[in-house]
N, C-alpha and C. Protein backbone atom coordinates (compact mmCIF):
# COMPACT_ATOMS: atom_id res chain seq x y z
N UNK A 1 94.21 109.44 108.23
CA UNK A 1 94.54 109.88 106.89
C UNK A 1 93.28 109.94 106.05
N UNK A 2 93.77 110.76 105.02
CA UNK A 2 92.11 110.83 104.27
C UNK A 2 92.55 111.79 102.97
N UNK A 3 91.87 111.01 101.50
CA UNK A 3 92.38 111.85 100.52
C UNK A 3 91.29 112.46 100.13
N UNK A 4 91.59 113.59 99.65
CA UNK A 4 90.91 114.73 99.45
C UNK A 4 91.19 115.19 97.51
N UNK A 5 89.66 115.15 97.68
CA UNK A 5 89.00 115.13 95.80
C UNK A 5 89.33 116.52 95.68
N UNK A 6 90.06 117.27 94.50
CA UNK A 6 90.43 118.24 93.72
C UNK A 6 89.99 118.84 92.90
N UNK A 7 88.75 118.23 92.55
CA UNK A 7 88.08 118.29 91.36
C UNK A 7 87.50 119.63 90.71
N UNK A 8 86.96 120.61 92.14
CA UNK A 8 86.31 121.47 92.28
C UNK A 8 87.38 122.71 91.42
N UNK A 9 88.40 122.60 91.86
CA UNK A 9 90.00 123.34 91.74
C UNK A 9 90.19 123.38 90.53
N UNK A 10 90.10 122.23 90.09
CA UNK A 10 90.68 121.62 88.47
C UNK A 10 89.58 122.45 87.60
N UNK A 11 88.14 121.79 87.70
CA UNK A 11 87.38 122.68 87.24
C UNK A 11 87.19 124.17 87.00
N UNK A 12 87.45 124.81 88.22
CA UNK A 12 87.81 126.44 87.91
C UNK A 12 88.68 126.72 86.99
N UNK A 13 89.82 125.74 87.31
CA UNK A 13 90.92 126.62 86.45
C UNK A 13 90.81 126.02 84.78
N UNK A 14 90.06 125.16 84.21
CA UNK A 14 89.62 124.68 82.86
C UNK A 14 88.70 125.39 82.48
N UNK A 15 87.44 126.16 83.59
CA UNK A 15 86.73 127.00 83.50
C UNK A 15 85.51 125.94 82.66
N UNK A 16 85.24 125.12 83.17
CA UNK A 16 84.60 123.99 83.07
C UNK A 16 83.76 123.85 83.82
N UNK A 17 81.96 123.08 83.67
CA UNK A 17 81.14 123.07 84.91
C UNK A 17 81.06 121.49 84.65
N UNK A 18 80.95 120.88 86.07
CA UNK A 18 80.68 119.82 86.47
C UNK A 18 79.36 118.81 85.33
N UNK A 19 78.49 119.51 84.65
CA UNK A 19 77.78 119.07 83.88
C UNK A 19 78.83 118.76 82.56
N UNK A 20 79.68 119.74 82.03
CA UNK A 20 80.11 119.38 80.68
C UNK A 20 81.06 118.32 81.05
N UNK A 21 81.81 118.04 82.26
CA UNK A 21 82.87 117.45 82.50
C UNK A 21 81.81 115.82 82.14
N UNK A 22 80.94 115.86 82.84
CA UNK A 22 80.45 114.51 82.66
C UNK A 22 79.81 113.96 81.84
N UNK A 23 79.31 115.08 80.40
CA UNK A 23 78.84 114.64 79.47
C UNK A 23 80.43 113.97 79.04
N UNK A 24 81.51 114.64 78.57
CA UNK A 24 82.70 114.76 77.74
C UNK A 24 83.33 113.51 78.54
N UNK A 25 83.01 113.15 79.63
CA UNK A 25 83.92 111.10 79.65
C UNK A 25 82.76 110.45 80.15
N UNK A 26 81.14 110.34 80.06
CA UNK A 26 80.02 109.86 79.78
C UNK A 26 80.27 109.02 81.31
N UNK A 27 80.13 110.14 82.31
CA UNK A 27 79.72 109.20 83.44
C UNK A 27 78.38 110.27 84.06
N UNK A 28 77.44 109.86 84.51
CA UNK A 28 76.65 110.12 85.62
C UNK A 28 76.68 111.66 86.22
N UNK A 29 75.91 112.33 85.92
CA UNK A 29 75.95 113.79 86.61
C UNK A 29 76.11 113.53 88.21
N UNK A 30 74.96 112.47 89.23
CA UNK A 30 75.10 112.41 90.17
C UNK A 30 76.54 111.26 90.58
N UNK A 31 76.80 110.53 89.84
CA UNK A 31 78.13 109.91 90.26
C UNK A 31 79.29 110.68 90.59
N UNK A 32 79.69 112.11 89.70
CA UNK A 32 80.35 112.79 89.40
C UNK A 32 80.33 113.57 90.65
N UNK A 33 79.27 113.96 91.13
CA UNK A 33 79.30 114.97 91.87
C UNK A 33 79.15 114.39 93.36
N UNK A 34 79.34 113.04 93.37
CA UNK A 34 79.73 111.76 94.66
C UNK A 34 81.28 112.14 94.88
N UNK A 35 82.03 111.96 93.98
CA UNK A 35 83.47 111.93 93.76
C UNK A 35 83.65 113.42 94.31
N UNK A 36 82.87 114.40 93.55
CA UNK A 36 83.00 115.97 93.85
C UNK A 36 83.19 116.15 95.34
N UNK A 37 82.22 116.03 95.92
CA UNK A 37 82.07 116.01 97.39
C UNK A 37 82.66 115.24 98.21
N UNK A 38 83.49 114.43 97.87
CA UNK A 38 84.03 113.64 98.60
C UNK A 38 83.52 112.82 99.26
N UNK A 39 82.32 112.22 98.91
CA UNK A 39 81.71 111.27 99.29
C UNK A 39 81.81 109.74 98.73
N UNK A 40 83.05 109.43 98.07
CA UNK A 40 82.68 108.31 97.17
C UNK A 40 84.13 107.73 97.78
N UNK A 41 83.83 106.10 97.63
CA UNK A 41 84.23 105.17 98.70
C UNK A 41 85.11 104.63 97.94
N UNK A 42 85.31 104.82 96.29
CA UNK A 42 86.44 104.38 95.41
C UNK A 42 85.70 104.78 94.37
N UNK A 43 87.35 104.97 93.50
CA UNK A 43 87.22 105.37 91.80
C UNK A 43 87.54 104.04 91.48
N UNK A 44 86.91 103.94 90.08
CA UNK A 44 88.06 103.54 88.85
C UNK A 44 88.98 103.77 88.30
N UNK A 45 89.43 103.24 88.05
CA UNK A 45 91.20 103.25 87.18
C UNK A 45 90.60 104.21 86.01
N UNK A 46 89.22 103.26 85.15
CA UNK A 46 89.21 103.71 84.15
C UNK A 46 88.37 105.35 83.96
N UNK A 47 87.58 105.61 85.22
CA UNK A 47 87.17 107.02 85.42
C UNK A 47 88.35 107.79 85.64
N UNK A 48 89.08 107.76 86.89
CA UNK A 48 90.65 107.90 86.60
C UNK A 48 91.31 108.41 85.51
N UNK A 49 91.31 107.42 84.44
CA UNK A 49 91.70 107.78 83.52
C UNK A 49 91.64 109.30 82.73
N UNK A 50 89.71 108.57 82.69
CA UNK A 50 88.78 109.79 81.80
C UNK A 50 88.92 111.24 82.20
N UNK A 51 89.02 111.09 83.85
CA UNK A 51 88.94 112.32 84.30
C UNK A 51 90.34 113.01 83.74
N UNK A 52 91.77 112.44 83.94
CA UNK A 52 92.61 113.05 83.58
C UNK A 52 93.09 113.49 82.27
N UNK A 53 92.45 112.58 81.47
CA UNK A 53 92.67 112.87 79.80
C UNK A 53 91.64 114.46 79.60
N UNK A 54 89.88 114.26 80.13
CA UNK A 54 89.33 115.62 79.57
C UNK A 54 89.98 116.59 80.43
N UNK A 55 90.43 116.33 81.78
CA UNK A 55 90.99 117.49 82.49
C UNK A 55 92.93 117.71 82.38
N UNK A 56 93.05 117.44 81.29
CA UNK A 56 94.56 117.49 81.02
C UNK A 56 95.27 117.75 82.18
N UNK A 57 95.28 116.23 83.48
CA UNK A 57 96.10 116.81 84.48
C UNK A 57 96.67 114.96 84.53
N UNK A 58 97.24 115.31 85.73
CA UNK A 58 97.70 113.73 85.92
C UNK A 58 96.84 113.32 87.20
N UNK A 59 96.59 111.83 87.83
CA UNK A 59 96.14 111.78 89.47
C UNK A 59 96.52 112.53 90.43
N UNK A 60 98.03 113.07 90.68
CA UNK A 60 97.87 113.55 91.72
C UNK A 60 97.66 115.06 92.06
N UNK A 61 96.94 115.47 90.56
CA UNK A 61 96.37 116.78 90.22
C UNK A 61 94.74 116.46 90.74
N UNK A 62 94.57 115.81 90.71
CA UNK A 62 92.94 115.07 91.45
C UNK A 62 93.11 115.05 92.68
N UNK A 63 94.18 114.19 93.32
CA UNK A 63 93.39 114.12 94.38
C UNK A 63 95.11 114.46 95.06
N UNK A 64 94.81 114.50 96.86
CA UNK A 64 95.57 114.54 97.79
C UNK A 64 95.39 114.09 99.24
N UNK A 65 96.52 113.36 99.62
CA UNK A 65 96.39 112.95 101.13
C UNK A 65 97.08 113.16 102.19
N UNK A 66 95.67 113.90 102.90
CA UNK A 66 95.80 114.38 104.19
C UNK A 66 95.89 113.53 105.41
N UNK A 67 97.19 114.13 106.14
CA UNK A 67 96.87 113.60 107.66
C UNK A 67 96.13 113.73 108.12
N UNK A 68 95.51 112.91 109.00
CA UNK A 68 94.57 113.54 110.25
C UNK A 68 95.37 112.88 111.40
N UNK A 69 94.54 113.13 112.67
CA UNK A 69 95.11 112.82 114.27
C UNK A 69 94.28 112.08 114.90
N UNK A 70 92.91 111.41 113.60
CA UNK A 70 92.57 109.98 113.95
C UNK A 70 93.03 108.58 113.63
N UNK A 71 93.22 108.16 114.73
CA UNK A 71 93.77 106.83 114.82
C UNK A 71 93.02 105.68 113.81
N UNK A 72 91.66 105.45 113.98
CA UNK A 72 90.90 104.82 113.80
C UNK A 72 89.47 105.94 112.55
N UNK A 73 89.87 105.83 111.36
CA UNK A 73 88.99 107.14 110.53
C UNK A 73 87.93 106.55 110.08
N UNK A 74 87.61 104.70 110.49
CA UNK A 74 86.97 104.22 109.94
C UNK A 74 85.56 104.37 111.10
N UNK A 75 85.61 104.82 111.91
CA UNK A 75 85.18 105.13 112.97
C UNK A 75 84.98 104.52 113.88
């Protein structure tokens, strides 16, 4: 299993770039774009939050989880 960041999606359709998103809830251009890529190992509740208030969506407009047909994903 493995959840998969939305962010990219959300952004298009707000017509929003990844720079204004992170001035407007004051996190980290490169943190932001950790989460973007799906490289980031946990959120905050309270980024969480931020993200859904400037991106007028709810969590599971962020993110989604996928099956996979590995047993073991931790490797």
């Amino acid at each position: 299993m493995a959840i998969q960041i939305r962010l990219d999606e959300l952004l298009h359709k707000r017509r929003m770039t990844l720079t204004e998103l992170a001035e407007r809830i004051d996190l980290a251009l490169p943190n932001l774009s950790i989460l973007k890529t799906g490289k980031a190992k946990a959120i905050r509740f309270s980024t969480l939050d931020a993200l859904c208030t400037a991106l007028d969506c709810q969590p599971g407009d962020l993110m989604a989880h996928i099956l996979t047909n590995d047993p073991n994903p931790e490797g």
